[in-house]
Protein backbone atom coordinates (compact mmCIF):
# COMPACT_ATOMS: atom_id res chain seq x y z
CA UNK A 1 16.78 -9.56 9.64
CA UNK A 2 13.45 -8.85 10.61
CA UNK A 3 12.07 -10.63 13.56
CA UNK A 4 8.96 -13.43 13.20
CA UNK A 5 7.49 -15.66 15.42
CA UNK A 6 9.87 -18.55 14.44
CA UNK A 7 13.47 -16.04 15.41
CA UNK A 8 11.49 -15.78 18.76
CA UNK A 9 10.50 -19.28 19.48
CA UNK A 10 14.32 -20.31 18.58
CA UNK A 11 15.97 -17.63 20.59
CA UNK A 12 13.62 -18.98 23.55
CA UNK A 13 15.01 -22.61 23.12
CA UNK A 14 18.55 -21.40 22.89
CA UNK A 15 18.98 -19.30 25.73
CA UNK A 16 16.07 -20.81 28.50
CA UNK A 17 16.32 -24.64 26.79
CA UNK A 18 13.93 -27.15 26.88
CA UNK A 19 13.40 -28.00 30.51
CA UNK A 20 13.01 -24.36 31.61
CA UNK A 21 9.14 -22.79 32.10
CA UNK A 22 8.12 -19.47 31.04
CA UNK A 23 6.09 -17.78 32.97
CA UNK A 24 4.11 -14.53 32.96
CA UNK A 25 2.98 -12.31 35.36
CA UNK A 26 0.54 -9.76 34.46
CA UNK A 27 -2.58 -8.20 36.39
CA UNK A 28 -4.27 -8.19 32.88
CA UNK A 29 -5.14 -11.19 30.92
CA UNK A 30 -5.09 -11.58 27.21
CA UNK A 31 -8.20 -13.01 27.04
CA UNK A 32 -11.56 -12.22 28.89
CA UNK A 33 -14.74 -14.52 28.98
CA UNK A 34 -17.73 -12.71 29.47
CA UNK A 35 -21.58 -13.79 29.66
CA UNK A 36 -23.87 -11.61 27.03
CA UNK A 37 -27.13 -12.55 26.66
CA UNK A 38 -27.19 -16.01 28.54
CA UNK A 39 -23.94 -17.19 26.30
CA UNK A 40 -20.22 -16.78 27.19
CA UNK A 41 -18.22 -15.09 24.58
CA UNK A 42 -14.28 -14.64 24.76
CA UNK A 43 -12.95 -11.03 23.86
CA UNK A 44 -9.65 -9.81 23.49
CA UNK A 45 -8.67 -6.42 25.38
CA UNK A 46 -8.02 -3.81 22.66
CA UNK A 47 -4.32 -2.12 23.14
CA UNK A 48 -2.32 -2.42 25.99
CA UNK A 49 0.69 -4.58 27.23
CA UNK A 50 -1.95 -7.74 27.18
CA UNK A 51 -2.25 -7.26 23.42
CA UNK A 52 1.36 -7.10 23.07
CA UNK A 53 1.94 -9.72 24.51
CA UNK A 54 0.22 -12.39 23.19
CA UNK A 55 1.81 -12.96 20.48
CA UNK A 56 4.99 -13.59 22.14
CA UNK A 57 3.07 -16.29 24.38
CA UNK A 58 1.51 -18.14 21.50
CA UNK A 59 5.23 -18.17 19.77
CA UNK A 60 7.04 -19.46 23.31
CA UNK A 61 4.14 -21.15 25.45
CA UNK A 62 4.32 -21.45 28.66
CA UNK A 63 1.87 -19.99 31.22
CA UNK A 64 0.19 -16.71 31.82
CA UNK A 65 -0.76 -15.75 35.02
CA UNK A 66 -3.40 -12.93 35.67
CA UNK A 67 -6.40 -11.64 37.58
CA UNK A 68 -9.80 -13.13 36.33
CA UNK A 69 -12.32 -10.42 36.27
CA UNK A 70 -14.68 -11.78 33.48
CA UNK A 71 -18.14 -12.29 34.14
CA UNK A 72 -17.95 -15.69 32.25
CA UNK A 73 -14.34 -16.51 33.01
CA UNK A 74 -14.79 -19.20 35.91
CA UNK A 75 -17.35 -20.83 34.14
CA UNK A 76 -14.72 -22.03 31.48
CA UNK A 77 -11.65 -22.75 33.73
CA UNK A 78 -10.36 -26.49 34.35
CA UNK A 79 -10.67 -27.52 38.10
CA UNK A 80 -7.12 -25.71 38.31
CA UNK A 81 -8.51 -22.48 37.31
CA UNK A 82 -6.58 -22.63 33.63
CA UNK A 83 -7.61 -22.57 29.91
CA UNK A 84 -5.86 -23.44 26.82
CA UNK A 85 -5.73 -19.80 24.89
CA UNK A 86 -6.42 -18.81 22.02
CA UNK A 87 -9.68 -20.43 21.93
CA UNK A 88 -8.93 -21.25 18.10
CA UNK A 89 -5.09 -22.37 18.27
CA UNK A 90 -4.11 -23.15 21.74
CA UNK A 91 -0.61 -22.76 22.18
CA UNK A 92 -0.25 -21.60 26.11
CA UNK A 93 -1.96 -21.86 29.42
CA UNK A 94 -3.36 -19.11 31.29
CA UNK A 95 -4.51 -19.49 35.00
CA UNK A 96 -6.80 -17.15 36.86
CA UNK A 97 -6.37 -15.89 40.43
CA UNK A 98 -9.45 -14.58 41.69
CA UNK A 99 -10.11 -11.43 44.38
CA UNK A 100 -12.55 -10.22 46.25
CA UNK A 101 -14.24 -6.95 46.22
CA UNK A 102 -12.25 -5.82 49.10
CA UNK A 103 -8.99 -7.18 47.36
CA UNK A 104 -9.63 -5.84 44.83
CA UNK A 105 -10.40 -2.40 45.91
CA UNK A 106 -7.23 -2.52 47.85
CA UNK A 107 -4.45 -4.02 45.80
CA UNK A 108 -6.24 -2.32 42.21
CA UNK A 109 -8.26 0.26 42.33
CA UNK A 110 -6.23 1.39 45.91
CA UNK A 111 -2.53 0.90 46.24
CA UNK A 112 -1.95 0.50 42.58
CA UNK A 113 -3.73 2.80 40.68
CA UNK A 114 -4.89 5.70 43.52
CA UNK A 115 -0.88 5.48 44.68
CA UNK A 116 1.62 4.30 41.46
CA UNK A 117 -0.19 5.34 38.74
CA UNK A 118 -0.72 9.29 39.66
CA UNK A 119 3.19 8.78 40.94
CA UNK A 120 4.63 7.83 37.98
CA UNK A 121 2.51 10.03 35.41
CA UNK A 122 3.54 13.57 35.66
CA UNK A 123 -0.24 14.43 35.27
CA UNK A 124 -0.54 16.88 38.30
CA UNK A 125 -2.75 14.46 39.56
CA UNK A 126 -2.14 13.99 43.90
CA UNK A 127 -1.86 10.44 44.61
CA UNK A 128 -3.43 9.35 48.09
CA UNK A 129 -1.71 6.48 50.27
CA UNK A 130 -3.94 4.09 52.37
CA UNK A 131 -2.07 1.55 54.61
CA UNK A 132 -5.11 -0.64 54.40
CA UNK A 133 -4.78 -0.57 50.54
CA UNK A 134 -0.48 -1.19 50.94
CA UNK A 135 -1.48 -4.64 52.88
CA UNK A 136 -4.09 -5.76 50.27
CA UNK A 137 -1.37 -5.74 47.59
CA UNK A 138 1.08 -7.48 49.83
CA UNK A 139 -1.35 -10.05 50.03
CA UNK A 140 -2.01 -10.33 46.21
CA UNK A 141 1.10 -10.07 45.44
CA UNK A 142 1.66 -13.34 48.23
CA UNK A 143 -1.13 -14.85 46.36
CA UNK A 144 0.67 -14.15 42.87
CA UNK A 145 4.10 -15.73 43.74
CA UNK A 146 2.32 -18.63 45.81
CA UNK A 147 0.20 -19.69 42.54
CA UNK A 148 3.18 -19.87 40.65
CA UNK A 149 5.29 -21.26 42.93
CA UNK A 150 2.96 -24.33 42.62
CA UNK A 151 2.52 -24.36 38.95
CA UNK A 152 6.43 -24.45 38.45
CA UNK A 153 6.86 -26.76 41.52
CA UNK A 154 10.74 -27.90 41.74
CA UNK A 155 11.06 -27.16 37.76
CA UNK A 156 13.33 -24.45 36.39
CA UNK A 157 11.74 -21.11 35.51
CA UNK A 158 11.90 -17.35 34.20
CA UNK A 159 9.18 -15.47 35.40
CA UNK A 160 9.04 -12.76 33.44
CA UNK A 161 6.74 -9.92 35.74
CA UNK A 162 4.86 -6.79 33.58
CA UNK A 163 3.73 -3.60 35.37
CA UNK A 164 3.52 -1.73 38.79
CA UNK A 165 0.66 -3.79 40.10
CA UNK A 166 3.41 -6.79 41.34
CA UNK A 167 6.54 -5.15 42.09
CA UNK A 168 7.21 -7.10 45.36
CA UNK A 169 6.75 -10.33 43.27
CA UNK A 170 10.18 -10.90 43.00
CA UNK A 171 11.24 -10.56 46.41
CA UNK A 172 8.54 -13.06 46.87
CA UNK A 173 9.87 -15.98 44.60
CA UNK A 174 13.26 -15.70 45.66
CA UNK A 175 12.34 -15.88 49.09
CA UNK A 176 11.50 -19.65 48.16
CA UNK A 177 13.02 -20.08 45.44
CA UNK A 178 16.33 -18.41 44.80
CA UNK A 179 17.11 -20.25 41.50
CA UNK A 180 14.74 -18.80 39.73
CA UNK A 181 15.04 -16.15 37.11
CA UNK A 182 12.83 -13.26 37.53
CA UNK A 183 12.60 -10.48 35.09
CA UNK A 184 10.58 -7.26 35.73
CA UNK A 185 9.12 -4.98 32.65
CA UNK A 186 8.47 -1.75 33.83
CA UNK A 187 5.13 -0.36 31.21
CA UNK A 188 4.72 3.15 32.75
CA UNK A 189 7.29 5.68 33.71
CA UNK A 190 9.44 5.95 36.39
CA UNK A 191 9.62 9.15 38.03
CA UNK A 192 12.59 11.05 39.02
CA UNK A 193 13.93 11.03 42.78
CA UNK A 194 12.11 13.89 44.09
CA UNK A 195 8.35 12.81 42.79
CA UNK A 196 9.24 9.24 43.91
CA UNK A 197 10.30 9.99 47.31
CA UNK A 198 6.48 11.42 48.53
CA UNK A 199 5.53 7.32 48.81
CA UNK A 200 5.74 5.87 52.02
CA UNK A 201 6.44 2.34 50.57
CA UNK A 202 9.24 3.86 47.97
CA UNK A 203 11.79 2.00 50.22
CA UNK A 204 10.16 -1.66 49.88
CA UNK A 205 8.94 -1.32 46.35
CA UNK A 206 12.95 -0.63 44.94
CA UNK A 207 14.39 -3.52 47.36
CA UNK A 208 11.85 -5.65 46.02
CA UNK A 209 12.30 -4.63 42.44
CA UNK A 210 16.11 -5.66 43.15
CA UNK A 211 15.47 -8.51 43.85
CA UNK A 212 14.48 -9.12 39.89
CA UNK A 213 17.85 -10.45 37.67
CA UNK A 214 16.91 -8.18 35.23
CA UNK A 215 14.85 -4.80 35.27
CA UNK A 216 13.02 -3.25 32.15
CA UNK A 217 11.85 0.27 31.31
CA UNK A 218 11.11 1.48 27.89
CA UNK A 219 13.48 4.11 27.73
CA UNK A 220 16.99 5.06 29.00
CA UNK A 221 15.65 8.20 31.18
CA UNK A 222 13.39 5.93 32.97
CA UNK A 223 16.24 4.07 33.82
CA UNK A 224 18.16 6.46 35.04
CA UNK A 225 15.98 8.02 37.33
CA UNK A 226 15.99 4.78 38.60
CA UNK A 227 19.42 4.68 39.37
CA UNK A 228 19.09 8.14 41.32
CA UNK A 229 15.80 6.90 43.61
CA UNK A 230 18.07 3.76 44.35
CA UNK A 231 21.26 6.29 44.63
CA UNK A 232 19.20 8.36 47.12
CA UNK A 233 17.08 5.56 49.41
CA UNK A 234 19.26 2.25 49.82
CA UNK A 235 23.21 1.71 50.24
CA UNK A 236 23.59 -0.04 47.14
CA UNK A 237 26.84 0.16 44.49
CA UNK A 238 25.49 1.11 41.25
CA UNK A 239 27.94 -0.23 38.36
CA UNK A 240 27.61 2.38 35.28
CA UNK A 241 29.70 0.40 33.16
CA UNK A 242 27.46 -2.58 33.25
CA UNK A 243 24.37 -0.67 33.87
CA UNK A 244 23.69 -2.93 37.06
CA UNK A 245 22.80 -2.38 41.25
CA UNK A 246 24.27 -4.70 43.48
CA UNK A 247 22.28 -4.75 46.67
CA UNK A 248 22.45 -7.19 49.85
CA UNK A 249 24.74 -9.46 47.31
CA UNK A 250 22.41 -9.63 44.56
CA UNK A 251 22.68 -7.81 41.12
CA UNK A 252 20.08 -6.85 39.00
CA UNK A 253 21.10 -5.57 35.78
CA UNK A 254 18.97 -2.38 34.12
CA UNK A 255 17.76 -2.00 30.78
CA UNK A 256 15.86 0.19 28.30
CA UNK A 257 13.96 -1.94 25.99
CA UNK A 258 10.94 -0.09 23.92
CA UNK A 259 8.16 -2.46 23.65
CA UNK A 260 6.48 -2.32 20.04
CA UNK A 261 3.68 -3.91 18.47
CA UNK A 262 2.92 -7.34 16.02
CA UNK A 263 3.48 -5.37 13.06
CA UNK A 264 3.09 -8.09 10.48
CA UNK A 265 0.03 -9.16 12.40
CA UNK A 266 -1.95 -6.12 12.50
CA UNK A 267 -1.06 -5.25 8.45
CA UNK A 268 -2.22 -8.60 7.48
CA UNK A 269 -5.63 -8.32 9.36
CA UNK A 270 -5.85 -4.71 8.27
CA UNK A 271 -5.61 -5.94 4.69
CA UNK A 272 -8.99 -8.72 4.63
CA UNK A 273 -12.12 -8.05 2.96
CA UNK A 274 -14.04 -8.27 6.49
CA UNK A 275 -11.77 -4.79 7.39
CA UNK A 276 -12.74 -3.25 4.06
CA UNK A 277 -16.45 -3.80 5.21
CA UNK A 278 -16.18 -2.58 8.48
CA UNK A 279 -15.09 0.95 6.85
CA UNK A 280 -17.77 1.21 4.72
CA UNK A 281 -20.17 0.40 7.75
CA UNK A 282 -18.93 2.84 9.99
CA UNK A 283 -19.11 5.55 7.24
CA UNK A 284 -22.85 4.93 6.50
CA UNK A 285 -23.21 4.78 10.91
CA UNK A 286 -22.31 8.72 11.29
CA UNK A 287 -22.64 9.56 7.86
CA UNK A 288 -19.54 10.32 7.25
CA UNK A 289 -19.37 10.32 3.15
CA UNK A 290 -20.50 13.76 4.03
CA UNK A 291 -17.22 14.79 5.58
CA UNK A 292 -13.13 15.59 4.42
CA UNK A 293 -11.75 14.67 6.69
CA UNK A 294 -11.72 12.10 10.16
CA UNK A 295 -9.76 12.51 13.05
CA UNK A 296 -9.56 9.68 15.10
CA UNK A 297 -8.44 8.98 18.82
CA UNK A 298 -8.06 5.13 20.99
CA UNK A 299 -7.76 6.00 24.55
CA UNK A 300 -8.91 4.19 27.62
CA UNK A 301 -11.14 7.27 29.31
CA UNK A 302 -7.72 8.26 31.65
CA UNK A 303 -6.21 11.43 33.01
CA UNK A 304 -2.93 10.46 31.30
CA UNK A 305 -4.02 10.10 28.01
CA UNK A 306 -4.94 14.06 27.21
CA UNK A 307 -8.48 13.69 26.32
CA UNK A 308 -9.56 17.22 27.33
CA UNK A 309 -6.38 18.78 26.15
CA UNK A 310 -7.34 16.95 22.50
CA UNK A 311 -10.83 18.52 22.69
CA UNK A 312 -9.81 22.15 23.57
CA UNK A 313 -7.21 21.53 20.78
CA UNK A 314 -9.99 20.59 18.30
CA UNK A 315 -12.66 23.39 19.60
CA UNK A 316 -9.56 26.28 18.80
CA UNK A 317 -9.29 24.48 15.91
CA UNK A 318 -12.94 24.99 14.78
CA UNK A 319 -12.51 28.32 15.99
CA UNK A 320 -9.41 29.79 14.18
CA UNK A 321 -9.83 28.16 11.00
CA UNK A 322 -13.74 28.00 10.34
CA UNK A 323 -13.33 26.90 7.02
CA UNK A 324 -13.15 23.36 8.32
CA UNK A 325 -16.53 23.14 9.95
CA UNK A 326 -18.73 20.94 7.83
CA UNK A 327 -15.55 19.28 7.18
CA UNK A 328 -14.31 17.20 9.41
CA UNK A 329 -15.21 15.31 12.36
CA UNK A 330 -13.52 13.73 15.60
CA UNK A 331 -14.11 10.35 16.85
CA UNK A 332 -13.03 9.53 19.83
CA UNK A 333 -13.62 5.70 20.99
CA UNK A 334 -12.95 5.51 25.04
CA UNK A 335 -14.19 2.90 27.33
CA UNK A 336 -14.88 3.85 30.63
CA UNK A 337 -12.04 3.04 33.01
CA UNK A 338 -11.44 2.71 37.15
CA UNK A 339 -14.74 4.47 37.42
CA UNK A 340 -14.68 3.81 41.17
CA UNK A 341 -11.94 6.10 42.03
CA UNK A 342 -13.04 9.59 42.04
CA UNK A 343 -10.50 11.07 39.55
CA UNK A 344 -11.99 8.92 36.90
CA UNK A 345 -15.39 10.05 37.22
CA UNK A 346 -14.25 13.86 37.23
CA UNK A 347 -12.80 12.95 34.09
CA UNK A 348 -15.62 11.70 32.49
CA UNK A 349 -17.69 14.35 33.64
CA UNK A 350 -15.02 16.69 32.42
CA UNK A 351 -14.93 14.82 28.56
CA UNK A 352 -19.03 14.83 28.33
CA UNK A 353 -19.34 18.76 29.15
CA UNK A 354 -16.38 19.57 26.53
CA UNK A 355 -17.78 17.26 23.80
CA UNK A 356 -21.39 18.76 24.86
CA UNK A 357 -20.24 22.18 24.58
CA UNK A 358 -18.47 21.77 21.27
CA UNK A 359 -21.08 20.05 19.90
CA UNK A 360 -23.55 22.82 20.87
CA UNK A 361 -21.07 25.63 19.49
CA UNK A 362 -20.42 24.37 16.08
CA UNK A 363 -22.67 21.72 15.21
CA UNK A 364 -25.16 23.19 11.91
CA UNK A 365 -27.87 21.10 10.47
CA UNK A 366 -26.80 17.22 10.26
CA UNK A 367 -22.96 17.62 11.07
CA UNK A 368 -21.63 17.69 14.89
CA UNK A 369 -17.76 17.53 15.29
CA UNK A 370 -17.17 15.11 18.04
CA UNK A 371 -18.05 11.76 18.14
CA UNK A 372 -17.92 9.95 21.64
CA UNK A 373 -17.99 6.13 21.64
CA UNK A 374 -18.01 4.38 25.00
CA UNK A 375 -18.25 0.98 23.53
CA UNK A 376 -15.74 -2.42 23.35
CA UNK A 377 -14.90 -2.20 19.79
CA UNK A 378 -13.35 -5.07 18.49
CA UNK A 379 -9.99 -5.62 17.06
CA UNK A 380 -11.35 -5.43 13.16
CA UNK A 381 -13.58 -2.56 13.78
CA UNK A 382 -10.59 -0.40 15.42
CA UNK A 383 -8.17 -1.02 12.40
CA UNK A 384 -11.13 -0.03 9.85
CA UNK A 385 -11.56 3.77 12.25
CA UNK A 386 -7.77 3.82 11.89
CA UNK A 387 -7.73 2.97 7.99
CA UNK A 388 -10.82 5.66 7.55
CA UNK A 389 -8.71 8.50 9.46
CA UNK A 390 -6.41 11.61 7.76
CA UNK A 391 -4.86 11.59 11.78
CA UNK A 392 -5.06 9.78 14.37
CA UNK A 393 -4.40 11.91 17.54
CA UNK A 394 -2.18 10.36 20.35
CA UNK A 395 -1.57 12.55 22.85
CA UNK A 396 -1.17 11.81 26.65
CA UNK A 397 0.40 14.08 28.66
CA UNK A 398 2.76 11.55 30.03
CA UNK A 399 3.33 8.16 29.03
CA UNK A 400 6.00 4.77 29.11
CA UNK A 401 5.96 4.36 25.41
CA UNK A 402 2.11 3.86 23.63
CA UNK A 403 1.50 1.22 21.70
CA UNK A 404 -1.88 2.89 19.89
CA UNK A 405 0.72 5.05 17.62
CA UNK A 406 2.06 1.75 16.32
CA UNK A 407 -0.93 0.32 16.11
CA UNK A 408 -2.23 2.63 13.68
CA UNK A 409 1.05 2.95 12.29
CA UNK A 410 0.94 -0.95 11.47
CA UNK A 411 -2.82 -1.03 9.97
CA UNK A 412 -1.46 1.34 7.58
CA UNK A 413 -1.19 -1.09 4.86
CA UNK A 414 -2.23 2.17 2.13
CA UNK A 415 0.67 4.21 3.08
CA UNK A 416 -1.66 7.08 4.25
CA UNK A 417 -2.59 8.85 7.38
CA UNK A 418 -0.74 10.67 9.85
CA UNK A 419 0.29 10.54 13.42
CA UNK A 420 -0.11 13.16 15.80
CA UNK A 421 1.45 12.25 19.13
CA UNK A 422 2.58 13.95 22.12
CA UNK A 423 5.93 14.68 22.48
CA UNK A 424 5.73 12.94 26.15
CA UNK A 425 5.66 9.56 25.18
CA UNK A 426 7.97 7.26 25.04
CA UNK A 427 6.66 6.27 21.72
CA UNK A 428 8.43 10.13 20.36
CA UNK A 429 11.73 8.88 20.57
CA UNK A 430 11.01 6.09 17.92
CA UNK A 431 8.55 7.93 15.74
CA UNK A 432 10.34 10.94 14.12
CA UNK A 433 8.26 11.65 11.28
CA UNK A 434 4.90 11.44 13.16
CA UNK A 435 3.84 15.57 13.85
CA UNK A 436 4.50 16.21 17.34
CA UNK A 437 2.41 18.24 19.87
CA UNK A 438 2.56 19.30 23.45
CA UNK A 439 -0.92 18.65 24.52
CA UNK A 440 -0.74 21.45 27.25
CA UNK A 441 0.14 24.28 24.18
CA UNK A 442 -3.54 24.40 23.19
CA UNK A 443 -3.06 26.76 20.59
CA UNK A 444 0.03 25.03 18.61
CA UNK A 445 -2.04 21.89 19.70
CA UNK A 446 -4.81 22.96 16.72
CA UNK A 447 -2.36 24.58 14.50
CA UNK A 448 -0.85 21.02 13.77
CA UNK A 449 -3.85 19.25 13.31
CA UNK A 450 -4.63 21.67 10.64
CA UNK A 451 -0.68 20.88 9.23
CA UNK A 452 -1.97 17.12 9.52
CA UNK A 453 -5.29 17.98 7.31
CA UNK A 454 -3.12 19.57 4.75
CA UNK A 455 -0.30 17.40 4.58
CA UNK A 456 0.32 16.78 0.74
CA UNK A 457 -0.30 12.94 -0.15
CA UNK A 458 3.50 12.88 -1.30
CA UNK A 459 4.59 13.80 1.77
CA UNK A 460 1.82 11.55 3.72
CA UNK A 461 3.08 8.71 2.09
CA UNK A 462 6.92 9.76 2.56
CA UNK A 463 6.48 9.51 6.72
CA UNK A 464 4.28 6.84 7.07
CA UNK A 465 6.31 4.79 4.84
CA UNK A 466 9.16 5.35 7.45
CA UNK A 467 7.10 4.80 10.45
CA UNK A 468 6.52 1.48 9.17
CA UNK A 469 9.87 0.71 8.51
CA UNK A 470 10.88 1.79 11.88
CA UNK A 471 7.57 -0.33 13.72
CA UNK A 472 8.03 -3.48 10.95
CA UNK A 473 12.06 -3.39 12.34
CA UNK A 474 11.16 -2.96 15.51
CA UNK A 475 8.31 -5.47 16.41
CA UNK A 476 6.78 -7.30 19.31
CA UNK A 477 9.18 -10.55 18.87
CA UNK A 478 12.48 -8.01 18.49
CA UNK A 479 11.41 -6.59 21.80
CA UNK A 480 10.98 -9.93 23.51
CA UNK A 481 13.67 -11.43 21.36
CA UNK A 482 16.23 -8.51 23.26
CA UNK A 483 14.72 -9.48 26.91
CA UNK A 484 15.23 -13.22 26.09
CA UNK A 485 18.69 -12.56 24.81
CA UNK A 486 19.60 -10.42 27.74
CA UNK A 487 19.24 -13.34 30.01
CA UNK A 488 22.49 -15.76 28.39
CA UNK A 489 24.52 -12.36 29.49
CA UNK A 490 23.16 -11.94 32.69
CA UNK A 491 24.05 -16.00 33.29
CA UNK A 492 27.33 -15.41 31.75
């Protein structure tokens, strides 16, 4: 059986029943209303865990509850700060919590993503540790669990918590409100014992993260290196049998469950006319009839995601096998991302002087090999650069799972193209036929994108028509389905 919106919706009913609210808890919101040009337009993020899932939202309803940072998005809220979404087929709320600047810069761009994010990426990257930016996201996360608590009021609820920017959210809610179910997924990974134990806050971030019924990570290593921080900081009894911690009375079972993407969703929008069009348009844009071959990469402009090491791969490409110049060319679409913290601007600094210098080595006449694009690309225009591509490169040097790879995988619709992904992702342990890469091995790095290049159609079409099994098998609502399920045995 493969899983659909309806198998979701039903599985909801069953286990949570009619009188229980679902609730989500997510920094990001699925949908972001922003003023261009005097009017306010509503865009979807591109990628991501917000992508993901919204889907599952519009199959369950409920409410979503998430950080407002659109220039246009209080402008459009009800006098409780919530919206009907999607703007063409409501079928959930979502209400905004709004910071400011110094909020902001404390619980986001501070404690979150200057202390968990280098922490949990195996990047090499030093994370820094502010107190001032530890009490900011206390106090969102206050603000977080006191919003909902209102919205759910004395009704039953699963609040169902994504990411590392609200792990004491738990702790939290049950502080009021013991009764209610809280479920934690876990996007990024966690990091074994001896990484972990450099934060100052490791203690209170895995007592609060107990306090959850159930805990999610996308793959069984993640979870165990949970089990050894817990193991090594609190006096807890950690049940292997049952895969649970009991701590201060409470247990909070662990899983692995690999998030995926809407398969069916994607392929069906990949396959419209407007797609088709979109190809042709961005082959007359850079000229590309001229060209074998396109390489394509979807990144947000992050240290994680190997963006430099993907560069350097392509320039020892060029430069080992020169028979390619002329022949292909590399478009990389990256919007810029946490520009504030200083690590982000290196980074971009970094990616414009390799692209600039490859560009300058190679290019001849009217071909250059590397095409950056800074802009929001819509949803339509990324499946037509994924439909144009021979490869698309996915390649991070350290990620939870990555939901681009099954993206592309999904849009896929001709049974053509090939993944190369980085062996570091959580994504590899799924993806078996997809050509794998360390991103740090520079010089393999270029040797398999020339494998991709000259992959034989036969055997194109032989892998990607297994990815897709694997990604159509594995969707969105299978993931969410498993979470959802998970609860009747945690009750039992």
């Amino acid at each position: 059986m493969t899983w659909d919106r309806k198998e979701l919706k039903d599985t909801v009913a069953k286990v949570l029943g009619e009188d229980t609210t679902l609730v989500i808890a997510a920094n990001r919101e699925p949908y972001v209303h922003v003023i261009k040009e005097g009017k306010i337009e509503c865009d979807r993020p591109t990628g991501g865990v917000a992508t993901a899932l919204d889907p599952v939202m519009q199959a369950c309803g409920g409410l979503w509850v998430a950080h407002g940072r659109g220039s246009g998005d209080r402008k459009v809220v009800d006098k409780n700060d919530c919206i009907k979404v999607p703007p063409d087929n409501p079928s959930y709320t979502l209400k905004r919590i709004w910071l400011n600047k110094e909020e902001e810069k404390g619980y986001y761009f501070g404690f979150s993503n200057s202390s968990l994010w280098p922490l949990c990426h195996l990047t090499y990257t030093r994370p820094s540790f502010n107190e001032n930016d530890w009490n900011y996201y206390k106090l969102v996360n206050q603000r977080f669990a006191d919003v909902i608590l209102k919205e759910i009021k004395g009704r039953k609820a699963v609040v169902w918590i994504h990411d590392f920017h609200l792990t004491l959210l738990a702790q939290m809610i049950k502080k009021r409100r013991p009764d209610v179910l809280c479920i934690h997924s876990w996007h990024i990974p966690w990091p074994n014992s001896e990484v972990f134990r450099i934060c100052p806050k490791q203690r209170e971030i895995i007592e609060a993260l107990l306090c959850n019924d159930l805990l999610g990570f996308h793959i069984r290593y993640h979870c165990e290196n949970f089990f050894d921080n817990v193991d090594k900081v609190l006096e807890a009894r950690i049940d292997r049998e049952k895969y649970s911690v009991i701590y201060n009375g409470h247990e909070t079972f662990i899983r692995a469950f690999p998030i995926s993407a809407d398969f069916r969703a994607v392929s069906e929008i990949s396959d419209t006319e407007e797609v088709e069009k979109a190809v042709q348009k961005i082959i007359n844009e850079f000229s590309l009839e001229k060209v074998d071959y396109v390489l394509f990469g979807l990144d947000r402009l992050d240290y994680t995601k190997g963006i430099p090491e993907r560069l350097l791969a392509l320039d020892r490409f060029l430069e080992k096998y020169p028979e390619y110049r002329k022949r292909v060319v590399f478009i990389q679409i990256g919007e810029l991302s946490r520009i504030q913290i200083q690590e982000y601007k290196n980074l971009n600094d970094m990616i414009n002087a390799l692209m600039s210098d490859i560009n300058w080595k190679y290019s001849v006449e009217d071909w250059s090999p590397v095409i950056l694009l800074r802009r929001h690309v819509p949803l339509k225009q990324i499946l037509a650069f994924f439909r144009l591509a021979r490869a698309c490169i996915v390649s991070p040097l350290h990620d939870g799972m990555n939901l681009v790879s099954k993206e592309f995988i999904s849009s896929r619709i001709d049974e053509d193209g090939v993944l190369i992904l980085s062996k570091f992702t959580g994504a590899a342990r799924e993806l078996s036929e997809a050509i794998f890469v360390n991103p740090y091995d520079i010089d393999d790095f270029a040797d398999k994108i020339k494998q991709a290049l000259e992959l034989p159609k036969v055997e194109r079409t032989r892998r990607m028509k297994t990815l897709r099994g694997v990604v159509k098998e594995n969707n969105i609502y299978k993931w969410a389905g498993k979470v959802i399920s998970e609860i009747k045995k945690i009750q039992k």
